[in-house]
PDB file of N, CA and C in Angstrom:
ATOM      1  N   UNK A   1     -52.381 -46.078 -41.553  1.00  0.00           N
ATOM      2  CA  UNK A   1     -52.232 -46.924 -42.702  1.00  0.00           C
ATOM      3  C   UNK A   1     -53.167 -46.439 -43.801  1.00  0.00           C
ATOM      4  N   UNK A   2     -52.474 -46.399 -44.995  1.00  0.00           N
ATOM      5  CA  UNK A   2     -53.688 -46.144 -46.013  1.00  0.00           C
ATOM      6  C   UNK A   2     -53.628 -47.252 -47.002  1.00  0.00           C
ATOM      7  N   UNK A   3     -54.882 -46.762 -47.777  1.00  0.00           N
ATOM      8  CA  UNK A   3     -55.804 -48.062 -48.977  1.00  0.00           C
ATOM      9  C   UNK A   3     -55.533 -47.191 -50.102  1.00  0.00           C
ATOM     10  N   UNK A   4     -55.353 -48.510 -51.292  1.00  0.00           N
ATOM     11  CA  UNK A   4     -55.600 -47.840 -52.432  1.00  0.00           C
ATOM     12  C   UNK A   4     -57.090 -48.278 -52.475  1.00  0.00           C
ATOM     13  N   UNK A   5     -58.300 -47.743 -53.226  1.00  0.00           N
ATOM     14  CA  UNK A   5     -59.461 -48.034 -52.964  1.00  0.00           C
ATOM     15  C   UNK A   5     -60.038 -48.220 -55.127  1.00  0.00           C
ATOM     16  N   UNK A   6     -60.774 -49.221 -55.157  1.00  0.00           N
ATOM     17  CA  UNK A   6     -61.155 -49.056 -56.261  1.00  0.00           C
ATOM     18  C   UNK A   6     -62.444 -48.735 -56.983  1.00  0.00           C
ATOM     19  N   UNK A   7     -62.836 -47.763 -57.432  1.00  0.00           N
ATOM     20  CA  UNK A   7     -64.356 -47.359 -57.237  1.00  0.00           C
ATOM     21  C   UNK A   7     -64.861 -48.249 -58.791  1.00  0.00           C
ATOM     22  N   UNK A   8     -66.308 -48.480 -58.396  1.00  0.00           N
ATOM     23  CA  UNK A   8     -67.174 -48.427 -59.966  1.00  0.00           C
ATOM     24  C   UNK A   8     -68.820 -48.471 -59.305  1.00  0.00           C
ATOM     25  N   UNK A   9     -69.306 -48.095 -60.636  1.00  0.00           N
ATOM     26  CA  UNK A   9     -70.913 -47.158 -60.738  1.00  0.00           C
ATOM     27  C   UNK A   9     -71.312 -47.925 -60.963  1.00  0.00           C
ATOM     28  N   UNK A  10     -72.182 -48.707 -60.061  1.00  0.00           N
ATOM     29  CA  UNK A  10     -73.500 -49.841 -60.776  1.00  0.00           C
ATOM     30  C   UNK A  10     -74.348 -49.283 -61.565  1.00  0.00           C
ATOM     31  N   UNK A  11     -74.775 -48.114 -62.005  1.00  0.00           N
ATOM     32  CA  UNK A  11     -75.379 -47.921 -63.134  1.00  0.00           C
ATOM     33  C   UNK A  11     -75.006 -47.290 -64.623  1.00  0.00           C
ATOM     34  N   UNK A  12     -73.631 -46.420 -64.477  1.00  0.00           N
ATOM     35  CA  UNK A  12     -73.009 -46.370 -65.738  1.00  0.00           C
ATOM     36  C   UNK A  12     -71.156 -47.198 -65.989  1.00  0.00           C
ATOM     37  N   UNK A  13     -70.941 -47.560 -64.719  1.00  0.00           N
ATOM     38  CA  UNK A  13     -70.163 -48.118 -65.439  1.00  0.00           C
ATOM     39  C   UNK A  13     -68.850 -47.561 -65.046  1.00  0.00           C
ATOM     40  N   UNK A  14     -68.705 -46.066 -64.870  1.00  0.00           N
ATOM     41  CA  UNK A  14     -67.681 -45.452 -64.436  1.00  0.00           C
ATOM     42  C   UNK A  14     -66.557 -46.111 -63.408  1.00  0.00           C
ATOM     43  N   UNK A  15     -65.182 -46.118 -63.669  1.00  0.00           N
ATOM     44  CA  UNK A  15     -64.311 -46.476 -62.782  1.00  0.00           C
ATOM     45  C   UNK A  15     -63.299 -45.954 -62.628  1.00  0.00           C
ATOM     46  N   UNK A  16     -62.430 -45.933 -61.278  1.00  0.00           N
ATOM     47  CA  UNK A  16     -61.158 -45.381 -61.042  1.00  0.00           C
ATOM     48  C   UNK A  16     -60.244 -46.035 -59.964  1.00  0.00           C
ATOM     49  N   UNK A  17     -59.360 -45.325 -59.249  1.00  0.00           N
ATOM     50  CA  UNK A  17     -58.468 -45.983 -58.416  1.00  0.00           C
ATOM     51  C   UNK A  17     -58.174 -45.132 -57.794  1.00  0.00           C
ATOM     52  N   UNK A  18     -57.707 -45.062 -56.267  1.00  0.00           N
ATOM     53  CA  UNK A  18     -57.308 -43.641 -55.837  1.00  0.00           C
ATOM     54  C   UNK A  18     -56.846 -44.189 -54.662  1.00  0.00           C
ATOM     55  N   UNK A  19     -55.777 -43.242 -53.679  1.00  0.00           N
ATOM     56  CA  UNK A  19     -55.552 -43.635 -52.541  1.00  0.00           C
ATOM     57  C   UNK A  19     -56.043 -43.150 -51.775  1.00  0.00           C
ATOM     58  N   UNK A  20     -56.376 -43.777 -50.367  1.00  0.00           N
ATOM     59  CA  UNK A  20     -56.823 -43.095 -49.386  1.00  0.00           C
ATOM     60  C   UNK A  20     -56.483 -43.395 -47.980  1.00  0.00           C
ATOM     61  N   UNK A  21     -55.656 -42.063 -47.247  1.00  0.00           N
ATOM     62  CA  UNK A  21     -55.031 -42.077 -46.139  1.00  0.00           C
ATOM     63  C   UNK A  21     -53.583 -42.193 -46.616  1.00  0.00           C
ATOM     64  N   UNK A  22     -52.806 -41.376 -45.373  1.00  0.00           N
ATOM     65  CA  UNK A  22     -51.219 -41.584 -45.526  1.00  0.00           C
ATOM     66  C   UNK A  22     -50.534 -42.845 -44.422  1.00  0.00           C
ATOM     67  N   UNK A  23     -49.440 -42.814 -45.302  1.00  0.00           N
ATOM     68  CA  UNK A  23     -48.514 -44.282 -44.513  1.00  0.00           C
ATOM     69  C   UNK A  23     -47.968 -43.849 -43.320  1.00  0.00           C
ATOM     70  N   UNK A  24     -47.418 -44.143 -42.982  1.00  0.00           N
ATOM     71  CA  UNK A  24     -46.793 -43.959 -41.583  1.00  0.00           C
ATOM     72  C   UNK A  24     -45.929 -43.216 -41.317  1.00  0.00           C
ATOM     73  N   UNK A  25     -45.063 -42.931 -42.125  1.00  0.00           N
ATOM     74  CA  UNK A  25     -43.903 -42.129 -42.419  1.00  0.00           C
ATOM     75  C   UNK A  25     -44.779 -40.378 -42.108  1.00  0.00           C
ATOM     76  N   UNK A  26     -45.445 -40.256 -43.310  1.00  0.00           N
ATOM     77  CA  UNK A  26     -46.754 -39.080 -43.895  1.00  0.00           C
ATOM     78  C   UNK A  26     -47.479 -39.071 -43.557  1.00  0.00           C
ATOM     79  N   UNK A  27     -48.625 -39.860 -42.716  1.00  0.00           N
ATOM     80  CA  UNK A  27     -49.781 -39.248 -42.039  1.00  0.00           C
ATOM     81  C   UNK A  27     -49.876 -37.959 -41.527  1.00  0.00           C
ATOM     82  N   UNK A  28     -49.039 -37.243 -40.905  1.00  0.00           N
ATOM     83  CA  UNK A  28     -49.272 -35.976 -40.508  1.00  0.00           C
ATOM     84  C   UNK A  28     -49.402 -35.358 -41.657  1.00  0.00           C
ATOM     85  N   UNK A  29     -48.831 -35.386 -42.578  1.00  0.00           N
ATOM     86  CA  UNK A  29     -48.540 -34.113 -43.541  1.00  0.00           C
ATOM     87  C   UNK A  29     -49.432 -34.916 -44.974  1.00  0.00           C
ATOM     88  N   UNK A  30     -49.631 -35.636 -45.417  1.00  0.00           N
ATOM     89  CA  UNK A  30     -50.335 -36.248 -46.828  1.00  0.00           C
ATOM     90  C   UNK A  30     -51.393 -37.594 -46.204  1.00  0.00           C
ATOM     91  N   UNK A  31     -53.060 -36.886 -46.888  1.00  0.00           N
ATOM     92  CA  UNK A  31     -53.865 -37.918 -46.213  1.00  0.00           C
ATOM     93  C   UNK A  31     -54.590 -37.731 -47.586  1.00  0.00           C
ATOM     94  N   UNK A  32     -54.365 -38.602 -48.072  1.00  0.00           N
ATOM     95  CA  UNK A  32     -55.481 -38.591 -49.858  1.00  0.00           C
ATOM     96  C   UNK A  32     -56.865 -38.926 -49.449  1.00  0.00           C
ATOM     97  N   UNK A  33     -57.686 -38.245 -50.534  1.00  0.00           N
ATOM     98  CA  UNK A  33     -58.801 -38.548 -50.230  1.00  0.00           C
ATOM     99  C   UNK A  33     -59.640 -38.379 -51.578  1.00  0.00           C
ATOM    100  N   UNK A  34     -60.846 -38.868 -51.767  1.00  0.00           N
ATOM    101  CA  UNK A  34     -61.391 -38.680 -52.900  1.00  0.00           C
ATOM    102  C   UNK A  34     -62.112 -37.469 -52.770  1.00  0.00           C
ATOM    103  N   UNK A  35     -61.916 -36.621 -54.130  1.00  0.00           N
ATOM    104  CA  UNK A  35     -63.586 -35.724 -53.343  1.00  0.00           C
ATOM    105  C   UNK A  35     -63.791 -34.921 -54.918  1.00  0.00           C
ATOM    106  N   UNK A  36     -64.739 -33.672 -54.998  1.00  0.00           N
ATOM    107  CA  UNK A  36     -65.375 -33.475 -56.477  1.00  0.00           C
ATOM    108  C   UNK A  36     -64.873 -32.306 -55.923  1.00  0.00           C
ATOM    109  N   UNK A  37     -64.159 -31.591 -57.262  1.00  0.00           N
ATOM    110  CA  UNK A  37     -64.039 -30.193 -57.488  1.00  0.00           C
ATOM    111  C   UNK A  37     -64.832 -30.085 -58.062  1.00  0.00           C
ATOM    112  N   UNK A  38     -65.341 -28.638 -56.932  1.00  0.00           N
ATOM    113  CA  UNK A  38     -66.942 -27.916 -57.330  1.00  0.00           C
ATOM    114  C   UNK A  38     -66.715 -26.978 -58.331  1.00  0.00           C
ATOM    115  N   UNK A  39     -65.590 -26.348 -59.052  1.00  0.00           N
ATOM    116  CA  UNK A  39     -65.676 -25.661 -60.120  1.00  0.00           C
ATOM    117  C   UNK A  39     -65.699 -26.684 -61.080  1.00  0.00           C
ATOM    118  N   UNK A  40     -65.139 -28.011 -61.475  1.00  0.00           N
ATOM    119  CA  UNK A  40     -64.799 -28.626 -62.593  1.00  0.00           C
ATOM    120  C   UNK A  40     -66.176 -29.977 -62.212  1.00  0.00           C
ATOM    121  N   UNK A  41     -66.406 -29.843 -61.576  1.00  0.00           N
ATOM    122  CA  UNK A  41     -67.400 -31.531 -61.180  1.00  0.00           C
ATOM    123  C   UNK A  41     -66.770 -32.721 -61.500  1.00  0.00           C
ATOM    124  N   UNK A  42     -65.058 -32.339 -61.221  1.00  0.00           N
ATOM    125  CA  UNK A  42     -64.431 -33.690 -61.286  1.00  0.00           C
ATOM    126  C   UNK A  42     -64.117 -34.565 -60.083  1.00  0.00           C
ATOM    127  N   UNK A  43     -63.655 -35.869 -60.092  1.00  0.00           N
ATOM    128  CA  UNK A  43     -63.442 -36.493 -59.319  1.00  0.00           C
ATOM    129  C   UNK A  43     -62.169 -36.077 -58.978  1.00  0.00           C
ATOM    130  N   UNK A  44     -61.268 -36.088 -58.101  1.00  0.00           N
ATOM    131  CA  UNK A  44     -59.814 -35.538 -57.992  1.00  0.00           C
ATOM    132  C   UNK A  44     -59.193 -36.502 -56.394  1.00  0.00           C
ATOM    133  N   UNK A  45     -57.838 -36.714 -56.065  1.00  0.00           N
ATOM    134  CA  UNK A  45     -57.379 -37.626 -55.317  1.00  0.00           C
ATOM    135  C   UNK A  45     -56.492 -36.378 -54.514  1.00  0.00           C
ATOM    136  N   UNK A  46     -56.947 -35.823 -53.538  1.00  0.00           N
ATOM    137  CA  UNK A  46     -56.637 -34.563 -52.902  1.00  0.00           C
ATOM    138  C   UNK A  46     -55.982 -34.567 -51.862  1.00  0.00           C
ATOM    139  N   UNK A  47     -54.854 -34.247 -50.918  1.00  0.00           N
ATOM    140  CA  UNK A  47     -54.489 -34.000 -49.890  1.00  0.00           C
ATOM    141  C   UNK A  47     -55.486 -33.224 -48.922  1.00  0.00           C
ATOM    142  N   UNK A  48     -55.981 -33.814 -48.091  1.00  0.00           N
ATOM    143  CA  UNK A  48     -56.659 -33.253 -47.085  1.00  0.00           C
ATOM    144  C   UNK A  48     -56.746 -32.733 -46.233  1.00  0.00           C
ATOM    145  N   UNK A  49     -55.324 -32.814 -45.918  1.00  0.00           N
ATOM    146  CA  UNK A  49     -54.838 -31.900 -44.950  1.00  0.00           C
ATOM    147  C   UNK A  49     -54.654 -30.166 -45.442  1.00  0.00           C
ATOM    148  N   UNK A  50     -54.445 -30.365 -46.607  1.00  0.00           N
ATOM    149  CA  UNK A  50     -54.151 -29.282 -47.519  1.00  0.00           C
ATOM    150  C   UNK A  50     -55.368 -28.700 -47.638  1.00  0.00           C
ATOM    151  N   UNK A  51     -56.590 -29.367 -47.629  1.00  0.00           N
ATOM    152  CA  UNK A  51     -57.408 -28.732 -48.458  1.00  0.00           C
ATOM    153  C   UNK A  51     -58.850 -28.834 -47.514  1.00  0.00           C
ATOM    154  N   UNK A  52     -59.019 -29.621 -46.361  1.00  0.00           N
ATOM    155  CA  UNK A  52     -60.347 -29.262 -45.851  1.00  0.00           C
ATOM    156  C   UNK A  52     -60.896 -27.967 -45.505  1.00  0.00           C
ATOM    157  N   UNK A  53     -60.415 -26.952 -44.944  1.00  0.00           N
ATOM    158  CA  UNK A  53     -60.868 -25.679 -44.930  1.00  0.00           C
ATOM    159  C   UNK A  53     -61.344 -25.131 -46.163  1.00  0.00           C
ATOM    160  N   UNK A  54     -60.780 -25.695 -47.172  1.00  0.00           N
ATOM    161  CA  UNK A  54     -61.041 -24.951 -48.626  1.00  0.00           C
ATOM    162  C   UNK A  54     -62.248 -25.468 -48.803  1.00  0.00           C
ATOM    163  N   UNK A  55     -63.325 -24.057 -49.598  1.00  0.00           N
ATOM    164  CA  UNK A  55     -64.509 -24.647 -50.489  1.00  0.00           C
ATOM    165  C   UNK A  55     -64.758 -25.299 -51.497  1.00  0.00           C
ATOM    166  N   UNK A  56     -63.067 -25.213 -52.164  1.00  0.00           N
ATOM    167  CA  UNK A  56     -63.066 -25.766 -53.320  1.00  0.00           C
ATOM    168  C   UNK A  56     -63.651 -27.410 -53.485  1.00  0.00           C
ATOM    169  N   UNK A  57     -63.518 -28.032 -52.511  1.00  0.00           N
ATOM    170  CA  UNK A  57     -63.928 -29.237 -52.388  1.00  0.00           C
ATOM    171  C   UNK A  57     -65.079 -29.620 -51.755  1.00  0.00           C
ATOM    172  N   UNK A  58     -66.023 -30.656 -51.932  1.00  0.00           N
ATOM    173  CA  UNK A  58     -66.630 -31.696 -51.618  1.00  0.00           C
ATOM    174  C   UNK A  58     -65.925 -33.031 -51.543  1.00  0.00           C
ATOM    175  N   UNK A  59     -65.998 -33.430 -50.203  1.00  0.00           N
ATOM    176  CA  UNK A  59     -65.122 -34.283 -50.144  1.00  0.00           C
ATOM    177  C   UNK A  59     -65.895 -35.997 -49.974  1.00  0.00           C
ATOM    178  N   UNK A  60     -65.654 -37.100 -50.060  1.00  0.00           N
ATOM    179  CA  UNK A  60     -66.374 -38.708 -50.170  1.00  0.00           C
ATOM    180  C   UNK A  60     -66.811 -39.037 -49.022  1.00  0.00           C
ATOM    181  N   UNK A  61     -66.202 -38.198 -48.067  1.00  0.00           N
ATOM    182  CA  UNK A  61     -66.421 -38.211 -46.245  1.00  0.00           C
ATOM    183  C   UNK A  61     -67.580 -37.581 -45.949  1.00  0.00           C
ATOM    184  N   UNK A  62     -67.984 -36.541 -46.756  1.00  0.00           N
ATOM    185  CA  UNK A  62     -68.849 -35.583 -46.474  1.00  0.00           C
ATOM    186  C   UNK A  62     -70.637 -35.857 -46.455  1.00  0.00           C
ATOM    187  N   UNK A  63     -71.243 -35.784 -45.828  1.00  0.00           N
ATOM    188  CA  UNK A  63     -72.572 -36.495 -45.611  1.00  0.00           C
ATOM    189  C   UNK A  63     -73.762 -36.351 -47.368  1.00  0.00           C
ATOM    190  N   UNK A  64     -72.973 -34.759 -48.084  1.00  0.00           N
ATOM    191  CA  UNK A  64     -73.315 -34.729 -49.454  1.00  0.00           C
ATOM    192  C   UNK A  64     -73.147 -35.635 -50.368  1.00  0.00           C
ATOM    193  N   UNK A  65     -72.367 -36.102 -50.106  1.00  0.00           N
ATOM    194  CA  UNK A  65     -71.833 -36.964 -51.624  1.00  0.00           C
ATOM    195  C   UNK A  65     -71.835 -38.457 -51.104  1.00  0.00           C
ATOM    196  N   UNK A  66     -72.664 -39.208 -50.190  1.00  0.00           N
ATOM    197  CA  UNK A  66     -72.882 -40.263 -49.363  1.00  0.00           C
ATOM    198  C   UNK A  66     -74.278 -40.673 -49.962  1.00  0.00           C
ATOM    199  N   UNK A  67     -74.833 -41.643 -50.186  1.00  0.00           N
ATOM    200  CA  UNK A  67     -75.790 -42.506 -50.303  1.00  0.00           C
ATOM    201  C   UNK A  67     -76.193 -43.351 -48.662  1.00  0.00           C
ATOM    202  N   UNK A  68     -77.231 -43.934 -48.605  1.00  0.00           N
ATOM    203  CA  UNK A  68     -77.484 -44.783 -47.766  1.00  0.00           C
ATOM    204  C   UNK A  68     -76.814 -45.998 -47.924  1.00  0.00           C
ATOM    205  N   UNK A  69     -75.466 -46.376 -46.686  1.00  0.00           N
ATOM    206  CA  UNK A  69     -75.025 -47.475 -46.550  1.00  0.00           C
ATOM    207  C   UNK A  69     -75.177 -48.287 -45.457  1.00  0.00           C
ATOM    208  N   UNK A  70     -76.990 -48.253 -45.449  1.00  0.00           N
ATOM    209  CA  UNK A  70     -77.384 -49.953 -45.027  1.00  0.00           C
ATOM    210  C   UNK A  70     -76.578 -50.108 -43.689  1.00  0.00           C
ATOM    211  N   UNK A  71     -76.708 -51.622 -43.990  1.00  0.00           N
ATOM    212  CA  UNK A  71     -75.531 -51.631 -42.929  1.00  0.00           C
ATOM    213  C   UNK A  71     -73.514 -52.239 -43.134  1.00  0.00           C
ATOM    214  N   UNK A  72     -74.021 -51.776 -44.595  1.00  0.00           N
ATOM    215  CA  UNK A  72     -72.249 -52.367 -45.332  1.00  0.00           C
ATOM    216  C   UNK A  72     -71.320 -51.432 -44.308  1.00  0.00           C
ATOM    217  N   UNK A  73     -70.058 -51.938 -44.010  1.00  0.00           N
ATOM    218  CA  UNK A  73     -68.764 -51.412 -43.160  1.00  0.00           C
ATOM    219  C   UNK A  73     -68.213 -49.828 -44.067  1.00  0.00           C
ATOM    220  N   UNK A  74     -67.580 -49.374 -42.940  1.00  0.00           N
ATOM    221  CA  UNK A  74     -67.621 -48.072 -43.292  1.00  0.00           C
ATOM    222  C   UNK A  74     -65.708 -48.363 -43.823  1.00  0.00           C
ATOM    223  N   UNK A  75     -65.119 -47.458 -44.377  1.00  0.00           N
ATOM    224  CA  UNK A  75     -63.708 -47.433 -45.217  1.00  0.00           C
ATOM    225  C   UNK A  75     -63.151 -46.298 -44.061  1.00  0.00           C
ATOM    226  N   UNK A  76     -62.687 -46.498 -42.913  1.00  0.00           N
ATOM    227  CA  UNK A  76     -62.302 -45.818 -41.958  1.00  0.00           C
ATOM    228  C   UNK A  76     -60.678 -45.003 -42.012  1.00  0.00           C
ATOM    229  N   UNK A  77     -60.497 -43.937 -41.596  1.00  0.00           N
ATOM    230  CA  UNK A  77     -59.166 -43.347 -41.937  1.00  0.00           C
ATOM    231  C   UNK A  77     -59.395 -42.296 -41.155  1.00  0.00           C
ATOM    232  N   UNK A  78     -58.818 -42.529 -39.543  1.00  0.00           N
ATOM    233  CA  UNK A  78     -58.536 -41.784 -38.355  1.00  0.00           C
ATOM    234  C   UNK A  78     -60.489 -41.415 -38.218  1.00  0.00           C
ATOM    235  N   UNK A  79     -60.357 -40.116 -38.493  1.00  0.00           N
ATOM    236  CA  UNK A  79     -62.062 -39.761 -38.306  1.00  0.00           C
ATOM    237  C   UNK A  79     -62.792 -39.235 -39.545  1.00  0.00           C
ATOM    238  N   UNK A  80     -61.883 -40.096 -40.264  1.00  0.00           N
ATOM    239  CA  UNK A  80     -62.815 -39.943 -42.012  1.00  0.00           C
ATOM    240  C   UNK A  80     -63.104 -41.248 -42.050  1.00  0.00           C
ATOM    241  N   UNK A  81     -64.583 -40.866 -42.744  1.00  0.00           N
ATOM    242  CA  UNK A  81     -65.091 -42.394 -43.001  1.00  0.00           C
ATOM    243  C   UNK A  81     -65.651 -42.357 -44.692  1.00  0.00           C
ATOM    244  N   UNK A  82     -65.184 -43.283 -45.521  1.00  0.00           N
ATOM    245  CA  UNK A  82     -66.551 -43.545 -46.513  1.00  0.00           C
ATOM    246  C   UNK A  82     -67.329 -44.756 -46.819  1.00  0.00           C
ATOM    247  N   UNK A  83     -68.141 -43.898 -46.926  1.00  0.00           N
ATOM    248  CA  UNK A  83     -68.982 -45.119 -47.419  1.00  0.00           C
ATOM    249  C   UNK A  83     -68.889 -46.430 -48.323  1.00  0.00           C
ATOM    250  N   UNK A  84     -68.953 -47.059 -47.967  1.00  0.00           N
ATOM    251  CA  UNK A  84     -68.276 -48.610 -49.063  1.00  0.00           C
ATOM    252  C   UNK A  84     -69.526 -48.290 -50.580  1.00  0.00           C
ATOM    253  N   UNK A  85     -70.325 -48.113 -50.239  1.00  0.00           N
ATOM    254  CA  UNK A  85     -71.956 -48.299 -51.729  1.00  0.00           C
ATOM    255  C   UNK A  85     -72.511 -46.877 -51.449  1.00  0.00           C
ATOM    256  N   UNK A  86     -73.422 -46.647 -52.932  1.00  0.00           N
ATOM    257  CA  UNK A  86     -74.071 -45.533 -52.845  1.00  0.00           C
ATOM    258  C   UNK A  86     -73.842 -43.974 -52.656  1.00  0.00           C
ATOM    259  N   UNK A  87     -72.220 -44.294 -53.186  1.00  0.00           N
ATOM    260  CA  UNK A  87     -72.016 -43.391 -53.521  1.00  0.00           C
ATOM    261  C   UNK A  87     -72.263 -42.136 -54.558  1.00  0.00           C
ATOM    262  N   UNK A  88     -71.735 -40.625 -54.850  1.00  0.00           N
ATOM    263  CA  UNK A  88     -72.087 -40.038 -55.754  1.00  0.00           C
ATOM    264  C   UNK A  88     -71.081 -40.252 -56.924  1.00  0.00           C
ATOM    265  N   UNK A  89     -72.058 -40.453 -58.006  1.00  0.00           N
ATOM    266  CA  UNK A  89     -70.665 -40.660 -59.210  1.00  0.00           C
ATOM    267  C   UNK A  89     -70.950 -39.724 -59.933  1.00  0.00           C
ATOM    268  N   UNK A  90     -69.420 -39.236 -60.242  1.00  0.00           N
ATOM    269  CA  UNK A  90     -69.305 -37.739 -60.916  1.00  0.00           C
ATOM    270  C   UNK A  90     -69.501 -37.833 -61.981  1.00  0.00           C
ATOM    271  N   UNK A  91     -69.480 -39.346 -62.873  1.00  0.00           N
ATOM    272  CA  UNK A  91     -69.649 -39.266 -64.173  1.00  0.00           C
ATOM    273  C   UNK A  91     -71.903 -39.155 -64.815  1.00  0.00           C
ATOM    274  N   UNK A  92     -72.595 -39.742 -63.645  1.00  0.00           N
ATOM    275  CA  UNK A  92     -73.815 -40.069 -63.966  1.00  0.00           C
ATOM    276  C   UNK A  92     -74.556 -39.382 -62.857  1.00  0.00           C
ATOM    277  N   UNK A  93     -74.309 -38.805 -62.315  1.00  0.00           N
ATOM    278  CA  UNK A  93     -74.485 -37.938 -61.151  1.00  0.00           C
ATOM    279  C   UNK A  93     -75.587 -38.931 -59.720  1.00  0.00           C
ATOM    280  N   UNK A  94     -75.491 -40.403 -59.914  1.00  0.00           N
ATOM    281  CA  UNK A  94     -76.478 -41.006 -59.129  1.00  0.00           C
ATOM    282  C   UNK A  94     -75.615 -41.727 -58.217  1.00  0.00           C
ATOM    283  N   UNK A  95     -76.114 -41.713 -56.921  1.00  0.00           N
ATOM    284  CA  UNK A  95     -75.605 -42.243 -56.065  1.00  0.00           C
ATOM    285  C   UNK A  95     -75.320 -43.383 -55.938  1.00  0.00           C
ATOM    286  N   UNK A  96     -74.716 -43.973 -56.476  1.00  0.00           N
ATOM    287  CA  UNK A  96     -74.035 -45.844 -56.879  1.00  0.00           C
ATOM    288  C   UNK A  96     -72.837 -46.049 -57.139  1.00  0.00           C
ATOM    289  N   UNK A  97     -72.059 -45.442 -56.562  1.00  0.00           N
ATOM    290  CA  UNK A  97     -71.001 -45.600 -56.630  1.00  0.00           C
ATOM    291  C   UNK A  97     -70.291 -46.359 -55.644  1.00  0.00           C
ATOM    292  N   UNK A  98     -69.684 -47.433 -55.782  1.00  0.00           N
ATOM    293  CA  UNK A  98     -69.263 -48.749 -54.747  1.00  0.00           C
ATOM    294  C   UNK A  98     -67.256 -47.972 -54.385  1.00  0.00           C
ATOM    295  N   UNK A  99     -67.365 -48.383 -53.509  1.00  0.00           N
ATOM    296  CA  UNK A  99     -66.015 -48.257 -52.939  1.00  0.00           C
ATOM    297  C   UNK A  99     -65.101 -49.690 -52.334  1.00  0.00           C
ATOM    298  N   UNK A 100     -64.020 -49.934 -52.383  1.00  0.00           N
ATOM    299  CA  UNK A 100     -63.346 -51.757 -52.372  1.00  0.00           C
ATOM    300  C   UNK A 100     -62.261 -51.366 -52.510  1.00  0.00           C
ATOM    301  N   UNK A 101     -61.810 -51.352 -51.160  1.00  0.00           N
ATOM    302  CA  UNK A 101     -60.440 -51.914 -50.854  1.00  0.00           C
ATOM    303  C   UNK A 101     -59.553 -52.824 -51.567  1.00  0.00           C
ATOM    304  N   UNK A 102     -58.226 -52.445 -52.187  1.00  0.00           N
ATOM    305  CA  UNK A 102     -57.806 -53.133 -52.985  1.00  0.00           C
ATOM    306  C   UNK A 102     -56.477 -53.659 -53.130  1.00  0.00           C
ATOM    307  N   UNK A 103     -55.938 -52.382 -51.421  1.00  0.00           N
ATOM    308  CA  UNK A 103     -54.506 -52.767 -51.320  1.00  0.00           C
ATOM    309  C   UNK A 103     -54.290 -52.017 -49.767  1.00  0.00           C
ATOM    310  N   UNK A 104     -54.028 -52.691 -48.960  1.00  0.00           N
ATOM    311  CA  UNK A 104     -53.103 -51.418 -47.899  1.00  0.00           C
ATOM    312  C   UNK A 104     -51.874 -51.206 -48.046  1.00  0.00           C
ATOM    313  N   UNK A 105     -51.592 -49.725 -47.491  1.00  0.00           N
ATOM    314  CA  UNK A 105     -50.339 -49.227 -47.765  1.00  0.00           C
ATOM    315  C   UNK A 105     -49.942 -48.900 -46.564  1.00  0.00           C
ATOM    316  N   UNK A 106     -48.495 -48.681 -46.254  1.00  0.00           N
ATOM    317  CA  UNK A 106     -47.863 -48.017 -44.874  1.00  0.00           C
ATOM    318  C   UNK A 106     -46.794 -47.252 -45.057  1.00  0.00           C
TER     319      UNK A 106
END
């Protein structure tokens, strides 16, 4: 099952929307995920299946781009996890970036 997930930056403000994980039909083949292209330092909504081997990415799963989340619940998707808070935000580069569930999909 996947989430649409809705991010924002407790300190600048930054926001977006993105999906994450495939429906039921697509799980094998399309698993979205958030993550920063390291040539552009953008945020981007990526197929992961497509693209974990690649360097091109840093991905929201990845222990880099994670903040300390306490003990808030983790945003689970098979054996990807993100972090709900404290995240990295691509726009202010500080780790505050909140993550919130906003819809499931199948």
């Amino acid at each position: 099952m996947g989430n649409v997930i809705k991010s924002k930056c407790k300190s600048c403000g930054f926001s977006n929307e993105f999906s994450y994980g495939g429906g039921r039909f697509s799980y094998k083949t399309n698993c979205p995920v958030p993550a920063i292209n390291k040539e552009t330092l953008e945020f981007e909504n990526i197929n992961y299946l497509e693209h974990k081997n690649s360097n091109k990415y840093l991905f929201y799963t990845d222990d880099v781009l994670k903040g300390n989340n306490f003990t808030n619940p983790t945003i689970d998707n098979f054996n990807l996890k993100l972090n709900s808070v404290n995240n990295y935000c691509p726009n202010c580069k500080e780790k505050a970036l909140v993550f919130q569930v906003t819809m499931y999909t199948d």
